[in-house]
Protein backbone atom coordinates (compact mmCIF):
# COMPACT_ATOMS: atom_id res chain seq x y z
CA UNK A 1 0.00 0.00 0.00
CA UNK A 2 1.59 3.59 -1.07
CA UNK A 3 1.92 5.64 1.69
CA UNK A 4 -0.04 8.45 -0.18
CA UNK A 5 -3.39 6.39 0.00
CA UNK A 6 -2.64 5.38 3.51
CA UNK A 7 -2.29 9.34 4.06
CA UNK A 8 -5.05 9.68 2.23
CA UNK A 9 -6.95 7.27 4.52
CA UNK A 10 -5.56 8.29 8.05
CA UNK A 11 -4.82 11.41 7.99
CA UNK A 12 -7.53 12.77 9.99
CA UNK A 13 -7.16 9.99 12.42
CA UNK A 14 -4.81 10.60 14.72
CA UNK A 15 -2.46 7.53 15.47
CA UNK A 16 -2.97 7.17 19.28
CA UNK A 17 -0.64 7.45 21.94
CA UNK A 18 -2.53 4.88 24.68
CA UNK A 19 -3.38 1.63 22.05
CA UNK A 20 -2.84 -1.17 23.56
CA UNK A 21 -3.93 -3.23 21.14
CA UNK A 22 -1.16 -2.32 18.77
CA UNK A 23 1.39 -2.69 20.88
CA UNK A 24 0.56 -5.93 22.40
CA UNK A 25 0.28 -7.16 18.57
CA UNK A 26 3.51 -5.56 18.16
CA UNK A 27 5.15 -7.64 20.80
CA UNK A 28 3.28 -10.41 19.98
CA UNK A 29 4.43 -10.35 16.81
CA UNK A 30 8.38 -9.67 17.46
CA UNK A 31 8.10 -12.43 19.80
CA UNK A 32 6.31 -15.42 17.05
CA UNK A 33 9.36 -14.12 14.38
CA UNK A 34 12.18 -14.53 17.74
CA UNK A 35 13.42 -11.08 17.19
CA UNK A 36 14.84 -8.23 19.05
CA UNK A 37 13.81 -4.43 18.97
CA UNK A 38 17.20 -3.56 17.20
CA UNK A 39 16.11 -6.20 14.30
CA UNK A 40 12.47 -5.07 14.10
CA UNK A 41 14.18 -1.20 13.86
CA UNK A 42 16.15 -2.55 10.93
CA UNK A 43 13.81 -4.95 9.19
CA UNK A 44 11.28 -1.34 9.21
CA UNK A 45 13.46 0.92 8.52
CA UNK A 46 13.34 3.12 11.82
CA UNK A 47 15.28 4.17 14.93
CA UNK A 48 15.40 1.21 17.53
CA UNK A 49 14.50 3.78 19.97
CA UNK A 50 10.70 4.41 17.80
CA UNK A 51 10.66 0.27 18.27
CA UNK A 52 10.91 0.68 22.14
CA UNK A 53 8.93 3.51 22.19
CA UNK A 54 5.65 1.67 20.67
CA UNK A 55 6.53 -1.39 22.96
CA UNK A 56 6.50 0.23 25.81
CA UNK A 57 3.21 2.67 25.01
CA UNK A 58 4.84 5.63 25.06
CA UNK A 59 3.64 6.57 21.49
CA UNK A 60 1.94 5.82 18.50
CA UNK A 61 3.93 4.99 14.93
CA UNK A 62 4.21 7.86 12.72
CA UNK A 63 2.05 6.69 9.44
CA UNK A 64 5.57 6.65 7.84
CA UNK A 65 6.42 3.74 10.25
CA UNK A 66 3.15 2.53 10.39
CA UNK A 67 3.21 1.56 6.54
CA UNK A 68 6.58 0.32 7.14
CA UNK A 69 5.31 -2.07 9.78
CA UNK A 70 2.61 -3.04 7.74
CA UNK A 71 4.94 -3.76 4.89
CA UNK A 72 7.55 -5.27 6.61
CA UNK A 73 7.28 -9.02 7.82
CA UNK A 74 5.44 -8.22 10.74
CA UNK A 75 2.46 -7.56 8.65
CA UNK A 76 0.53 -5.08 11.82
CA UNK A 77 -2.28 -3.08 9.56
CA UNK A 78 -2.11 0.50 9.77
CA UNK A 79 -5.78 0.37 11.31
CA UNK A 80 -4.85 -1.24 14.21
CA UNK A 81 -2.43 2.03 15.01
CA UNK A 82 -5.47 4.25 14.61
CA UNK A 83 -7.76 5.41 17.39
CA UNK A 84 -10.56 4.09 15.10
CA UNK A 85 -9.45 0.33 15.95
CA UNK A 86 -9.99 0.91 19.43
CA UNK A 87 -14.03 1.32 18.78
């Protein structure tokens, strides 16, 4: 998915900052593929700091990472970052 439909899509939704259901799929996810943070930074193309940071709840993924995620083998849909999934 091009990240100009996913802005397209999103845009207006902000990604939130207190989803828990994206980051538990997140470690869920990290921990089914046996990897660390620092390989889940590489494998998306990101900071290994923005790979703690959604772990631990601190913050949402930028759509920029979001897309990445969603791309990358960890397949997490960009919905599931969005307030919206949390209805």
């Amino acid at each position: 998915m091009a990240v100009d439909n996913v802005v397209k899509r999103y845009y207006r939704r902000a990604m939130t900052t207190t989803n828990s259901r994206g980051h538990a799929e997140l470690k869920r996810r990290l921990k089914k593929l046996g990897w660390s943070q620092a390989q889940a930074a590489r494998e998306v193309g990101c900071d290994p700091a923005i790979i703690c940071r959604l772990l631990s709840g601190e913050r949402g993924p930028s759509v920029r990472v979001a897309v990445a995620i969603e791309e990358s083998e960890l397949g997490i849909p960009v919905s599931v970052w969005t307030q919206e999934a949390e209805s």
